[in-house]
Protein backbone atom coordinates (compact mmCIF):
# COMPACT_ATOMS: atom_id res chain seq x y z
CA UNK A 1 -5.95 4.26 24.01
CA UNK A 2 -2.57 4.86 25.34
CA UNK A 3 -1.18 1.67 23.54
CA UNK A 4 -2.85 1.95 20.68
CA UNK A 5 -1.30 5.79 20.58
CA UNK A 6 1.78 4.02 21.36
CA UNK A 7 2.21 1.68 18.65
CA UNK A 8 0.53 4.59 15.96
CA UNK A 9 3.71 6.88 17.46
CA UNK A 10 5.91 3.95 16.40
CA UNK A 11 3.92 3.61 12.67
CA UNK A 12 4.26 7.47 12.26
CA UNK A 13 8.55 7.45 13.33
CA UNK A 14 8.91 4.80 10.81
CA UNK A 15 6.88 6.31 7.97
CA UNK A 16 8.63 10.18 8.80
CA UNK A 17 11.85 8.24 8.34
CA UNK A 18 11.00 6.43 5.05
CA UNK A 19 9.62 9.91 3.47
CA UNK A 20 12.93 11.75 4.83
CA UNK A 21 14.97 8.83 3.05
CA UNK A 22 13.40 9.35 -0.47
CA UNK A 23 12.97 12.61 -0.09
CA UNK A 24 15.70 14.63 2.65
CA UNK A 25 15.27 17.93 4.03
CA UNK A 26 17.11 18.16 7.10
CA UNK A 27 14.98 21.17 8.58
CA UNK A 28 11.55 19.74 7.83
CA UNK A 29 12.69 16.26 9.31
CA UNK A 30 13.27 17.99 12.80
CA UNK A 31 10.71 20.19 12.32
CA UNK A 32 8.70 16.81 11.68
CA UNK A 33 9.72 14.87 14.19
CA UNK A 34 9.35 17.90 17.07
CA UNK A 35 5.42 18.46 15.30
CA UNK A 36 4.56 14.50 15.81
CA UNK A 37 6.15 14.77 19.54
CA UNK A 38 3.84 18.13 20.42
CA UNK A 39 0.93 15.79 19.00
CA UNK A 40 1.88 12.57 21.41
CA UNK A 41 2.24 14.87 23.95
CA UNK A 42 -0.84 16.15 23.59
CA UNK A 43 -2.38 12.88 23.86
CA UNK A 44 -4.54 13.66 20.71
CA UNK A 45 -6.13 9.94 19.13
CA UNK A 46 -4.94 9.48 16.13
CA UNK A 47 -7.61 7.61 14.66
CA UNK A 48 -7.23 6.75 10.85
CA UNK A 49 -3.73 5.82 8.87
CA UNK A 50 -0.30 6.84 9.82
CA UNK A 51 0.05 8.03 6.41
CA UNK A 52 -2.65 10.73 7.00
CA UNK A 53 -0.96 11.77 9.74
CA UNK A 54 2.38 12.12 8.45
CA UNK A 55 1.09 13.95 5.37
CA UNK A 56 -0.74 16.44 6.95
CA UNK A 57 2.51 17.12 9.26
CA UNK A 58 4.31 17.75 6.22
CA UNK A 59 1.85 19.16 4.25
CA UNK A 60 1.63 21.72 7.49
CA UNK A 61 4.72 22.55 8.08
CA UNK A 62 5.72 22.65 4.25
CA UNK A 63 2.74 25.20 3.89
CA UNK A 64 3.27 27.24 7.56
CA UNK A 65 4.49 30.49 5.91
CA UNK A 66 2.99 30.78 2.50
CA UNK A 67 -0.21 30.47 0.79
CA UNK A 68 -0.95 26.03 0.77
CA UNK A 69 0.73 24.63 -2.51
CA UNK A 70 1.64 20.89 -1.96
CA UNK A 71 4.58 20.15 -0.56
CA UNK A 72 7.38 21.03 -2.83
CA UNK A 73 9.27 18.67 -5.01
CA UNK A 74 6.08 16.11 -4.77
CA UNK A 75 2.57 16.12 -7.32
CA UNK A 76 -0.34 15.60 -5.06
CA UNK A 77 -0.61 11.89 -6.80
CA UNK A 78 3.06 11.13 -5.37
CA UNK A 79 1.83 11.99 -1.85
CA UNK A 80 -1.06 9.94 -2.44
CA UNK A 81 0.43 7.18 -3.46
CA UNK A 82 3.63 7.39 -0.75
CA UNK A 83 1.00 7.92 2.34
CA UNK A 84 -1.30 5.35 0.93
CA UNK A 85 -4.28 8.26 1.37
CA UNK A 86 -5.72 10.71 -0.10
CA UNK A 87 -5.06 14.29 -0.23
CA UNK A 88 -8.54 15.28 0.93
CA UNK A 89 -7.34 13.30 4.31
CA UNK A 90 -4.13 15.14 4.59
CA UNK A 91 -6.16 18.43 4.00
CA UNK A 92 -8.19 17.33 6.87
CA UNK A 93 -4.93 16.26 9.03
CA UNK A 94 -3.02 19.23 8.49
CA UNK A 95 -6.40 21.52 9.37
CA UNK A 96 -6.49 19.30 12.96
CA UNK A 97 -2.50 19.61 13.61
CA UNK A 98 -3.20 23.74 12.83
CA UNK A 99 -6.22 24.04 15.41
CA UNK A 100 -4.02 22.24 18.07
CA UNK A 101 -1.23 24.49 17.86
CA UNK A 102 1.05 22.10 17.78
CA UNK A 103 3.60 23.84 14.77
């Protein structure tokens, strides 16, 4: 499980940095990057896609101090599309990421 972790750390870096490329925002990226290292550190398994992952980390922290709206700047079908999942499963992975604390 560690490896596997390992190498879904690795997917997860590369995908953060692709979204951060099309779309910057210097505070969410750290804030992005410190949420995904809190979840590794954790140990959590992070079964399923990368993309579902990623999304609900920025879905999260997009949504942490107002009432959930998307994550601005992007339709829901963009996020789809750029995670390669839906938004039901970024619903679902930003709910997990809230109950472990880890934003």
């Amino acid at each position: 499980m560690i490896a596997e972790n390992e190498i879904r750390n690795q997917n997860c870096q590369q995908l953060l940095a692709a979204f951060f490329t099309k779309y910057p925002d210097a505070r969410l990226k750290i804030e992005a990057d410190r949420t995904l290292k809190r979840l590794m550190a954790q140990k959590v398994p992070m079964l399923g896609r990368p993309g579902g992952w990623v999304g609900g980390i920025i879905y999260a922290l997009a949504n942490q101090y107002r009432r959930p709206c998307g994550i601005p700047g992007l339709l829901n079908k963009e996020c789809e599309e750029f995670f390669n999942v839906s938004m039901e499963t970024i619903y679902r992975r930003t709910a997990m990421i809230k109950k472990l604390s880890v934003i």
